[in-house]
Structure formats: C-alpha cells, structure tokens
C-alpha atoms as a PDB file:
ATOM      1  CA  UNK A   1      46.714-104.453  25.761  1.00  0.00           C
ATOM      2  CA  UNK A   2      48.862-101.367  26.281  1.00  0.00           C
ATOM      3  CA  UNK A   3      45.664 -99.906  28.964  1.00  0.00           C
ATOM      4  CA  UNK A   4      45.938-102.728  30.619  1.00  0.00           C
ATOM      5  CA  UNK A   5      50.007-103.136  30.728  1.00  0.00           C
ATOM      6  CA  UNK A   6      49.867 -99.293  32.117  1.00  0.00           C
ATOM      7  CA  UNK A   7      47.068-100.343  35.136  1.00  0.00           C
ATOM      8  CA  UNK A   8      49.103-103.211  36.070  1.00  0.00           C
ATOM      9  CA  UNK A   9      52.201-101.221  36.593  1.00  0.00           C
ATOM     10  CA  UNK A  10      50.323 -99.028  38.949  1.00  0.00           C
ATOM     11  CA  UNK A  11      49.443-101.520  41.235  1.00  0.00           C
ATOM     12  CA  UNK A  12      51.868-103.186  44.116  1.00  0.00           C
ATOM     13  CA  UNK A  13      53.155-106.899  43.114  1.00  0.00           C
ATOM     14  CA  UNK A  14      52.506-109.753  44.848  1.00  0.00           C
ATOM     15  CA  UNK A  15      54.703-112.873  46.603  1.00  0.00           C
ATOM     16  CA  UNK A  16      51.675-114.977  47.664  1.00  0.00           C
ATOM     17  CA  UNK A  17      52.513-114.189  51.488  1.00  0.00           C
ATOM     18  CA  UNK A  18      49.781-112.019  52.951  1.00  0.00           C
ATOM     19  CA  UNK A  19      51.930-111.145  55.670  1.00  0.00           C
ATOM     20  CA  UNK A  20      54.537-109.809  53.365  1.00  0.00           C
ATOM     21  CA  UNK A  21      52.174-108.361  51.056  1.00  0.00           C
ATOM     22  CA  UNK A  22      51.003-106.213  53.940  1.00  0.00           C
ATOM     23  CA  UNK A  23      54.277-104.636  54.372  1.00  0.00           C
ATOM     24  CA  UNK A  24      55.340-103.053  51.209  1.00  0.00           C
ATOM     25  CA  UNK A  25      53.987 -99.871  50.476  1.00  0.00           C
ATOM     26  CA  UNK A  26      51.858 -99.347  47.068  1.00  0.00           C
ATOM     27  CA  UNK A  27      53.697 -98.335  44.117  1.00  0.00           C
ATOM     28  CA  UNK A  28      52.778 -94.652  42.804  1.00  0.00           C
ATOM     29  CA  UNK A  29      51.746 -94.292  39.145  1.00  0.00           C
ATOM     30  CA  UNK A  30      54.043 -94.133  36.927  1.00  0.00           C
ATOM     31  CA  UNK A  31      52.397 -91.829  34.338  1.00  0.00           C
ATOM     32  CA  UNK A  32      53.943 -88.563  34.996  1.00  0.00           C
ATOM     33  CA  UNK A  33      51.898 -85.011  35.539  1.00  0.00           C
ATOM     34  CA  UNK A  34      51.967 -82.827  32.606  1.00  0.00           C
ATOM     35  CA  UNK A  35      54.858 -80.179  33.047  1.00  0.00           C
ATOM     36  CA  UNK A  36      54.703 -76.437  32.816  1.00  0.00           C
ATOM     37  CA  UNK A  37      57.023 -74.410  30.679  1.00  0.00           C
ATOM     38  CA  UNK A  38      56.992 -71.862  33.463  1.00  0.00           C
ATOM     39  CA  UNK A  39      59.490 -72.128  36.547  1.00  0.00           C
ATOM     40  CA  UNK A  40      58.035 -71.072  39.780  1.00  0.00           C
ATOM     41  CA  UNK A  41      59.395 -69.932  42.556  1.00  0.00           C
ATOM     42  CA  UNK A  42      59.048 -73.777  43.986  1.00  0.00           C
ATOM     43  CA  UNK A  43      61.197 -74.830  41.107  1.00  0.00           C
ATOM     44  CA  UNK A  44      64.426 -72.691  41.412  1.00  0.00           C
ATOM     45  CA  UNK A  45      64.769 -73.473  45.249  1.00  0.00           C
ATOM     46  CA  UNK A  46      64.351 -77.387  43.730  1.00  0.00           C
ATOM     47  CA  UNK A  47      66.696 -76.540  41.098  1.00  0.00           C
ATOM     48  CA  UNK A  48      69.333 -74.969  43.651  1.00  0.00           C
ATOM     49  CA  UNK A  49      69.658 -77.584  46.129  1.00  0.00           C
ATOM     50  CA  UNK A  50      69.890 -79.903  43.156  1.00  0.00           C
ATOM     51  CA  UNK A  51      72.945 -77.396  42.481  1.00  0.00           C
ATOM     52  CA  UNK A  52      74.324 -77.930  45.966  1.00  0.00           C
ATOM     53  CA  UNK A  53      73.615 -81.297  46.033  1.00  0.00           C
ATOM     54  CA  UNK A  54      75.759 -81.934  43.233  1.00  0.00           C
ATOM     55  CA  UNK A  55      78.813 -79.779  43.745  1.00  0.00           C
ATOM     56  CA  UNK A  56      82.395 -80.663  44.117  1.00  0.00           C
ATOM     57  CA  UNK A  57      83.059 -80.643  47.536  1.00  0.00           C
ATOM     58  CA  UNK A  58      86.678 -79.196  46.634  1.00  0.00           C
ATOM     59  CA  UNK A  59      85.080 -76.436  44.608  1.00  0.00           C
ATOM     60  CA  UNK A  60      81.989 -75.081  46.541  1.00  0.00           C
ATOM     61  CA  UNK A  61      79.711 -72.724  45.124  1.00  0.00           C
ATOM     62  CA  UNK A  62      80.985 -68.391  45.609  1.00  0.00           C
ATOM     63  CA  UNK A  63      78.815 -67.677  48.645  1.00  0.00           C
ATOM     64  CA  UNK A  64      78.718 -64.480  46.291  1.00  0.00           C
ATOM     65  CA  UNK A  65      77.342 -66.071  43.216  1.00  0.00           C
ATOM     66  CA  UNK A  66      75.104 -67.963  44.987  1.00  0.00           C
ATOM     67  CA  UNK A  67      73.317 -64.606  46.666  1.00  0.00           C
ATOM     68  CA  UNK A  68      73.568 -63.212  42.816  1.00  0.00           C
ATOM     69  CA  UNK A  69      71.820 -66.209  41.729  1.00  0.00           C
ATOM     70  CA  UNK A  70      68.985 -65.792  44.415  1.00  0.00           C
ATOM     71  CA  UNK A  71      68.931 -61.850  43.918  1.00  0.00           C
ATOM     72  CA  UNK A  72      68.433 -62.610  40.327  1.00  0.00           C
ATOM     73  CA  UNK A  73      65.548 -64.498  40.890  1.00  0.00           C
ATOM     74  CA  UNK A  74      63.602 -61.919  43.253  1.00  0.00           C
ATOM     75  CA  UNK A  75      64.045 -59.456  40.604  1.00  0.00           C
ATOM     76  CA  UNK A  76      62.721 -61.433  37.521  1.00  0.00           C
ATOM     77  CA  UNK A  77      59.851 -62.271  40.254  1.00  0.00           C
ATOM     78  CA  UNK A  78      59.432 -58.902  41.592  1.00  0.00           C
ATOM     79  CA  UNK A  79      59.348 -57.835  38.075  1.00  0.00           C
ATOM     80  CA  UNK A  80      56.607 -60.109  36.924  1.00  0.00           C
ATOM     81  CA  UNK A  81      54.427 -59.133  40.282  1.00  0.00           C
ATOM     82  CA  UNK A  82      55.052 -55.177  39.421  1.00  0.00           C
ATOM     83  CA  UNK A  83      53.471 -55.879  35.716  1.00  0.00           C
ATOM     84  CA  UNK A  84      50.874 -57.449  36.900  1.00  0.00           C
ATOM     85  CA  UNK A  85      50.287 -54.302  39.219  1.00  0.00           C
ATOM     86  CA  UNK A  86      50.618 -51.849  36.409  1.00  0.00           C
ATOM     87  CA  UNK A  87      47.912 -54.104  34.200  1.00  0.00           C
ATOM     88  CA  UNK A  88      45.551 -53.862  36.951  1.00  0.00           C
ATOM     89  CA  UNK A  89      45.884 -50.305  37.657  1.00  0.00           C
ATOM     90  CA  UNK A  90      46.403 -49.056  33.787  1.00  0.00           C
ATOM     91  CA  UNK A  91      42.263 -51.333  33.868  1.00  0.00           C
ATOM     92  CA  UNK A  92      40.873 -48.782  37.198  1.00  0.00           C
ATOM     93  CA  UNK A  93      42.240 -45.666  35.522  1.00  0.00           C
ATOM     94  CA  UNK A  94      40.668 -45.992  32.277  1.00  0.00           C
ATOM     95  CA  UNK A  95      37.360 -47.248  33.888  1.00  0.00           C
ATOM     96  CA  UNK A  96      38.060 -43.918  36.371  1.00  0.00           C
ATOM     97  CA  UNK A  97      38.848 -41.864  32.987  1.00  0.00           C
ATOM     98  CA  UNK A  98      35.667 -42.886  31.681  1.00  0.00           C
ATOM     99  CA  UNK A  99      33.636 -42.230  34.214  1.00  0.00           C
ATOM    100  CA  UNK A 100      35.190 -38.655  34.647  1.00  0.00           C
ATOM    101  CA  UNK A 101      34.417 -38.417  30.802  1.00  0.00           C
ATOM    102  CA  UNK A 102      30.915 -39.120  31.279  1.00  0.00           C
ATOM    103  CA  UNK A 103      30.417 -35.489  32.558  1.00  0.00           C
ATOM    104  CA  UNK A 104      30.863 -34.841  28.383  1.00  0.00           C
ATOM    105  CA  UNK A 105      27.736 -36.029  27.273  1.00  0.00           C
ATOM    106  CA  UNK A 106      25.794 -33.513  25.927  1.00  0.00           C
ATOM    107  CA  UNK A 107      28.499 -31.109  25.227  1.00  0.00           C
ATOM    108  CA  UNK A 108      30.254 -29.889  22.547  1.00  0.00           C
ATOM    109  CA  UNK A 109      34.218 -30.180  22.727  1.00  0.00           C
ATOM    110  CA  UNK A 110      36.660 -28.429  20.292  1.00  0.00           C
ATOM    111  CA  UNK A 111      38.704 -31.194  18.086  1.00  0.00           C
ATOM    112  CA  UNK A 112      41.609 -31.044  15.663  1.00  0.00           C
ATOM    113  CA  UNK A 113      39.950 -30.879  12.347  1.00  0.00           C
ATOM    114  CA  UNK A 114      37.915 -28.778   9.798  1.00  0.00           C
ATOM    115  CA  UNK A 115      35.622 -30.973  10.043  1.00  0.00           C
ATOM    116  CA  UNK A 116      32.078 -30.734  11.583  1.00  0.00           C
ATOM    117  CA  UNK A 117      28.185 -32.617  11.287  1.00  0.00           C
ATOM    118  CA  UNK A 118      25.056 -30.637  10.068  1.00  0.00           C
ATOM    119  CA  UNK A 119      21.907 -32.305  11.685  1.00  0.00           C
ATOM    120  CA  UNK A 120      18.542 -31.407  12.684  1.00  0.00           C
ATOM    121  CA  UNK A 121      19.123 -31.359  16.273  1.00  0.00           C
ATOM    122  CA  UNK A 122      22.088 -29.045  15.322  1.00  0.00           C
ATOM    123  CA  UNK A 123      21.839 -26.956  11.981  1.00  0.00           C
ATOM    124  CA  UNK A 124      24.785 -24.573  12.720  1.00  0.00           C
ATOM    125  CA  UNK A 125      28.356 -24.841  13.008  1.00  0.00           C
ATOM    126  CA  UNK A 126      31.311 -23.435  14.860  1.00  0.00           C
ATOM    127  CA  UNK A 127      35.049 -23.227  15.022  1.00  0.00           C
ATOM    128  CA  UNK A 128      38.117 -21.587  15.389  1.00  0.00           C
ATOM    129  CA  UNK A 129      40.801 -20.569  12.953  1.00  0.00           C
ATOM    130  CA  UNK A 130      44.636 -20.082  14.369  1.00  0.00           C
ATOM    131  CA  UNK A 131      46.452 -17.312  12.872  1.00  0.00           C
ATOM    132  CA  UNK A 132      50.806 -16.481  13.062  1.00  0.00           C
ATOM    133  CA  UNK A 133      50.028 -13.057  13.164  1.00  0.00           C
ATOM    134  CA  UNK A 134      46.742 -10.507  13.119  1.00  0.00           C
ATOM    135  CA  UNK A 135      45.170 -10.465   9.425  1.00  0.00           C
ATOM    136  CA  UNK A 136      42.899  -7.858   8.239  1.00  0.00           C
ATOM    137  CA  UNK A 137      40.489 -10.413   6.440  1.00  0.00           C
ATOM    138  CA  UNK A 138      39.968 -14.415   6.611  1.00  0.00           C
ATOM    139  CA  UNK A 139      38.368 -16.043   4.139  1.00  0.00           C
ATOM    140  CA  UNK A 140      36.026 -19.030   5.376  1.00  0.00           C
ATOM    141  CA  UNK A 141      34.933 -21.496   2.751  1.00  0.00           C
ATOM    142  CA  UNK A 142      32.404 -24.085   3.414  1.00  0.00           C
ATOM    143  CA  UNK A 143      32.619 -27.386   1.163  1.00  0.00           C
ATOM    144  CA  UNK A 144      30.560 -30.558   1.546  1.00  0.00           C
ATOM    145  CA  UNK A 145      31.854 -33.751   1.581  1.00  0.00           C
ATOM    146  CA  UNK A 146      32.925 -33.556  -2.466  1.00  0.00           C
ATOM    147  CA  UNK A 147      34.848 -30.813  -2.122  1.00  0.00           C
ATOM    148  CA  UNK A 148      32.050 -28.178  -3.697  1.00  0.00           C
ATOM    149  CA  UNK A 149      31.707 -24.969  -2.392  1.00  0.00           C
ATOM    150  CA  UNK A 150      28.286 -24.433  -0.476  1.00  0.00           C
ATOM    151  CA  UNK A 151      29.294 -21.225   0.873  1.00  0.00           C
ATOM    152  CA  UNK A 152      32.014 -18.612   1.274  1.00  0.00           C
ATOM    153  CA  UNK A 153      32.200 -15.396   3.654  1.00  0.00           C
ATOM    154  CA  UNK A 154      34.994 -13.022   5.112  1.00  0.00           C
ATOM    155  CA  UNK A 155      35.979 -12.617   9.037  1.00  0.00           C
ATOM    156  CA  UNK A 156      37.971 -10.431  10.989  1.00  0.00           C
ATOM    157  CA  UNK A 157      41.428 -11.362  11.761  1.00  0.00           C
ATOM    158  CA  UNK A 158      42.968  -8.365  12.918  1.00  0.00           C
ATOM    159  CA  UNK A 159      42.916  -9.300  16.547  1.00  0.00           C
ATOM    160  CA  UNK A 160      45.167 -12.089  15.698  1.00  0.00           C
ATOM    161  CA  UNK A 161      45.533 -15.513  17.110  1.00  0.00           C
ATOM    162  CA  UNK A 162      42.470 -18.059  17.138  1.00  0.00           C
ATOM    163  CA  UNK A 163      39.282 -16.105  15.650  1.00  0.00           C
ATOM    164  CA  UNK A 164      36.290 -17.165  16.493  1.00  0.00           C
ATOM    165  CA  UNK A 165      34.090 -18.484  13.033  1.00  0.00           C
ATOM    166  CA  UNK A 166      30.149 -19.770  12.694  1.00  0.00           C
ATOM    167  CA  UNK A 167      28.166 -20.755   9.888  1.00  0.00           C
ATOM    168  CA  UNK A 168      24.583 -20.898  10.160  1.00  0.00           C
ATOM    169  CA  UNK A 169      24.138 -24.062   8.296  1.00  0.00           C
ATOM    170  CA  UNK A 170      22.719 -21.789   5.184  1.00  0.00           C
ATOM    171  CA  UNK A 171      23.790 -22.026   1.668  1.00  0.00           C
ATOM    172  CA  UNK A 172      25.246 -19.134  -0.502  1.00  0.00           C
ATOM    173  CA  UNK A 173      21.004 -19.028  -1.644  1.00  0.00           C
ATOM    174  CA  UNK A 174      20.088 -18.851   2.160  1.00  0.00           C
ATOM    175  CA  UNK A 175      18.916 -22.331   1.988  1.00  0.00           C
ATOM    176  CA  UNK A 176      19.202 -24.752   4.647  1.00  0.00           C
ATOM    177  CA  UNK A 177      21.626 -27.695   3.399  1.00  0.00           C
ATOM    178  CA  UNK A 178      21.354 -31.069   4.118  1.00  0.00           C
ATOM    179  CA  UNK A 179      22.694 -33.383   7.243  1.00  0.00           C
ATOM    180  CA  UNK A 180      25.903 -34.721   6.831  1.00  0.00           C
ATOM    181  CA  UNK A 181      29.308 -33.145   7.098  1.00  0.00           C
ATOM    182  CA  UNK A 182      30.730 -30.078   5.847  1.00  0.00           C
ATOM    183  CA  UNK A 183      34.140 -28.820   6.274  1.00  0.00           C
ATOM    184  CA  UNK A 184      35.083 -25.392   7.344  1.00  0.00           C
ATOM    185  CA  UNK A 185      38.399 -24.018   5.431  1.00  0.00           C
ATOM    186  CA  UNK A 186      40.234 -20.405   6.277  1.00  0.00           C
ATOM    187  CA  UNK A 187      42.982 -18.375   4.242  1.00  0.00           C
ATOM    188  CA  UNK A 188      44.283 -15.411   5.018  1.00  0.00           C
ATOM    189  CA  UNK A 189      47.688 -13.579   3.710  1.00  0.00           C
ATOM    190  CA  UNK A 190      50.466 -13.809   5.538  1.00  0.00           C
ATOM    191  CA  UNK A 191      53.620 -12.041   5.162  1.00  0.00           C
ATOM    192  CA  UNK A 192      52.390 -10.465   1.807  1.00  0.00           C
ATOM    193  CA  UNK A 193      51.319 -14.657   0.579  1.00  0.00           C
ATOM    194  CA  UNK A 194      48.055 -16.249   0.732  1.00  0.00           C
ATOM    195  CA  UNK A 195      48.231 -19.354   2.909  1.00  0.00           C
ATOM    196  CA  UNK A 196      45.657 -21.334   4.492  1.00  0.00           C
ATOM    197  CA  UNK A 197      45.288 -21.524   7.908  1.00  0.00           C
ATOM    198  CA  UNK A 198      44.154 -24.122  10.130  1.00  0.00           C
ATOM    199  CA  UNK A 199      40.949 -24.857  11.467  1.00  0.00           C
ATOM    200  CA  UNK A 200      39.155 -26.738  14.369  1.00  0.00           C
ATOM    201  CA  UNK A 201      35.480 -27.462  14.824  1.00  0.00           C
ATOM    202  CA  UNK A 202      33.112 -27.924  18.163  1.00  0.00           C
ATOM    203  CA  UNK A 203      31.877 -31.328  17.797  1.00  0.00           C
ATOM    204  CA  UNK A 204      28.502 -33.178  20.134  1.00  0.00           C
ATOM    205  CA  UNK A 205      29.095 -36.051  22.348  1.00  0.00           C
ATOM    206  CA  UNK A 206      26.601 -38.401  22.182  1.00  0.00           C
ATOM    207  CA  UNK A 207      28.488 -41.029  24.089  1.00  0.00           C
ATOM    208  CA  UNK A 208      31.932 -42.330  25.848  1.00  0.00           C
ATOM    209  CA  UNK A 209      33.784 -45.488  25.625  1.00  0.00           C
ATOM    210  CA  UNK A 210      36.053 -47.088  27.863  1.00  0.00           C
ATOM    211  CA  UNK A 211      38.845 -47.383  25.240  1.00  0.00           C
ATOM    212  CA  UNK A 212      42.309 -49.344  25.769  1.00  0.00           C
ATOM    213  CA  UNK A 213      44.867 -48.456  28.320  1.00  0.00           C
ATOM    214  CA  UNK A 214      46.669 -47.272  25.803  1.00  0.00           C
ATOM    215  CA  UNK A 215      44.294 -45.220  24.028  1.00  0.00           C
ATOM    216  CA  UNK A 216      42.065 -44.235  27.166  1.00  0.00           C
ATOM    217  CA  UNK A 217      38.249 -42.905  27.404  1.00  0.00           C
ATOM    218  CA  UNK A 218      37.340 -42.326  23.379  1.00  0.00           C
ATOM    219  CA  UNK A 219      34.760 -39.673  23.017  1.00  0.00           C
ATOM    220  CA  UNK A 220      32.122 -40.025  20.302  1.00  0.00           C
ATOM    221  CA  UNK A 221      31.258 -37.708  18.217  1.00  0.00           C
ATOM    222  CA  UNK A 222      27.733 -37.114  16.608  1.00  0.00           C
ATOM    223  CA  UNK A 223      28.123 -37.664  13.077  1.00  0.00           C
ATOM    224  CA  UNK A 224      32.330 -37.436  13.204  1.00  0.00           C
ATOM    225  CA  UNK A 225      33.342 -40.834  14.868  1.00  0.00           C
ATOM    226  CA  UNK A 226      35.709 -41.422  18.279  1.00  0.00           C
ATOM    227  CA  UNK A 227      38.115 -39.382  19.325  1.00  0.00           C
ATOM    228  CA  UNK A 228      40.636 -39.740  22.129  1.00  0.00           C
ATOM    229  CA  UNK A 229      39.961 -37.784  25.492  1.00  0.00           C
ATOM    230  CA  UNK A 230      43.584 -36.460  25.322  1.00  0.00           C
ATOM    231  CA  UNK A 231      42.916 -34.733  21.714  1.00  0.00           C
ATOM    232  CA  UNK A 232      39.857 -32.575  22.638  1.00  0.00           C
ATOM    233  CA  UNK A 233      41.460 -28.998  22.377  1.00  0.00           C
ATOM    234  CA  UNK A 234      38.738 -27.555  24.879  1.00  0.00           C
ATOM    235  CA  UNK A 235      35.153 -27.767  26.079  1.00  0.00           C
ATOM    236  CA  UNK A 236      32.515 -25.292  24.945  1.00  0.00           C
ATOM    237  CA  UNK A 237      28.869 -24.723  26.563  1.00  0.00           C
ATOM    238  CA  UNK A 238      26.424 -25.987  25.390  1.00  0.00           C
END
C-alpha cells in the first residue's frame, strides 16, 4: 500500500477534462535525491543568494564581509585542490625514487648497524668502525645471532676516524661458519677507558620497493630485511 501511495503521488491529477488535463504540467517526484555531507562550490553560491535573499533591507550585508565570506571560500577550495596536488606528486616521486633506486641492485650499500648476512653467494663480511679520536688497537668481536663469540681479532686504529674492518667468514678454528647473521662489535680505549665503538656493515640488495610517500624507495637487504633509501650511509663496489 505505501509503494503504491508513493507512485500515485508522482503522477499529475486528473479533473476529467482532457483539455485541462493537457495544460498542467506533470508533477516531479517527490522522493528527494540522497544528500552529500560535502558542500561544493555549487552549494555556497546557493547558500549566499539564499543569504541575500533573505536580508533586511535596512541592514544589508558589509560589502566587506561579504568579499571575506567569498575569499574564505577560495581558500578552503584552493586548499583542498593544492592537497590533492601534493598527493599526486608525493605518488610520481616515490615511483621516480624507485626507479632511481633500481640502479642498487646488485650492490652492496653501507647501513647503520653491526649487523651483517653470511651466505654462500657471499661468505665474507665488511664494515666500518667510527672512532672520537686515533686508537692504537680495536678490538673486533664476531658473535652469532646468540650472542657467542665465533671469532675475535685486533685492527689498527691509529689513523683515527672510520677504520676500515673484514672478516673472512672463518671461525677462531679457520672453519667456515654457517649462513645466517653475525654481528660485528669494536672496542677500543678512549681517553684512558675502554668503550665500545660503533659499527656499520655493507649489506646486498637483492631488490627495491616502492615504499610510502612517507617512507620512500625501501631497499632490501639479503638476509637483513628493508631499509629506507635515506638511511644507506654510502654505496660500495661491488
């Protein structure tokens, strides 16, 4: 009953005249269109003559608050076109980022930790160990991933700054270990103390993502996991 109410309201009524039925115009629906929540440019012009419409005619509208009201508008709306600028250019940078990353694969890159994978296609490992000041001997340690000591040797730190350290993948019996990763540490004594000292490792990219635009190209790392483009320290031959 209520489907059939609705259709009947939608259609033009009837006074048994044909002549007078063919002058009225057809009624519209009466069901209304669903509504946005968002106002569109469309609607605040509606909205304003509605304004002007309605005003006292004592008491205009400022010609000033009206231009305020209309300048407020153009910015919200210029604001909204300018994000959706940035969203679409934040999307070609990082596919341009990853493209220029690309040129990675195959290489080994230096990253922020002691950290570094032991496979067959790569047996050895190499890093770099930052000192304050030039010390006469560095300590390297090499631990698995427990924690135990596989092997431990001495390096030259007199030149100071970042000294160049490699293990051969060897154990303290001259056997080769096992893939996986292994961790380089360093200590060294500075102003009369022992302290450690930090180390980064070279790392092989096997692979690049296109990442967020936040976060940018990630670069993956055999055996180590992804790693943001702007982390890598530096770029090594291969």
């Amino acid at each position: 009953m209520a489907s059939a109410s609705a259709s009947a309201q939608t259609q033009t009524e009837t006074t048994g005249n044909p002549f007078l039925d063919g002058l009225r115009l057809p009624q519209e629906s009466s069901i209304p269109e669903p509504n946005s929540q968002e106002l569109t440019q469309e609607d605040f012009f509606s909205l304003l003559s509605q304004q002007l419409s309605m005003q006292d005619p004592f008491k205009p509208v400022d010609n000033d608050q009206m231009i305020a009201q209309m300048a407020s508008f153009s910015t919200v709306d210029g604001i909204n076109n300018l994000n959706e600028e940035i969203i679409n250019l934040n999307t070609v940078m990082t596919s341009s980022q990853a493209l220029q990353a690309s040129g990675l694969v195959g290489q080994k890159v230096l990253i922020p930790s002691d950290t570094g994978h032991i496979s067959a296609e790569d047996p050895t490992m190499k890093g770099i160990v930052s000192t304050p000041e030039p010390i006469e001997s560095i300590t390297v340690r090499i631990e698995d991933e427990k924690g135990q000591l596989v092997k431990t040797y001495t390096v030259d730190g007199s030149a100071g700054g970042n000294i160049d350290v490699a293990w051969d993948g060897l154990d303290k019996n001259g056997e080769p270990v096992a893939s996986g990763n292994y961790s380089i540490k360093a200590t060294g004594r500075v102003d009369g103390e022992n302290q450690d000292l930090p180390v980064s490792t070279y790392a092989h990219v096997t692979s690049v993502s296109l990442g967020t635009a936040s976060t940018g190209a990630i670069l993956n790392l055999r055996g180590i996991g992804g790693i943001k483009l702007g982390d890598v320290l530096a770029v090594s031959e291969t």
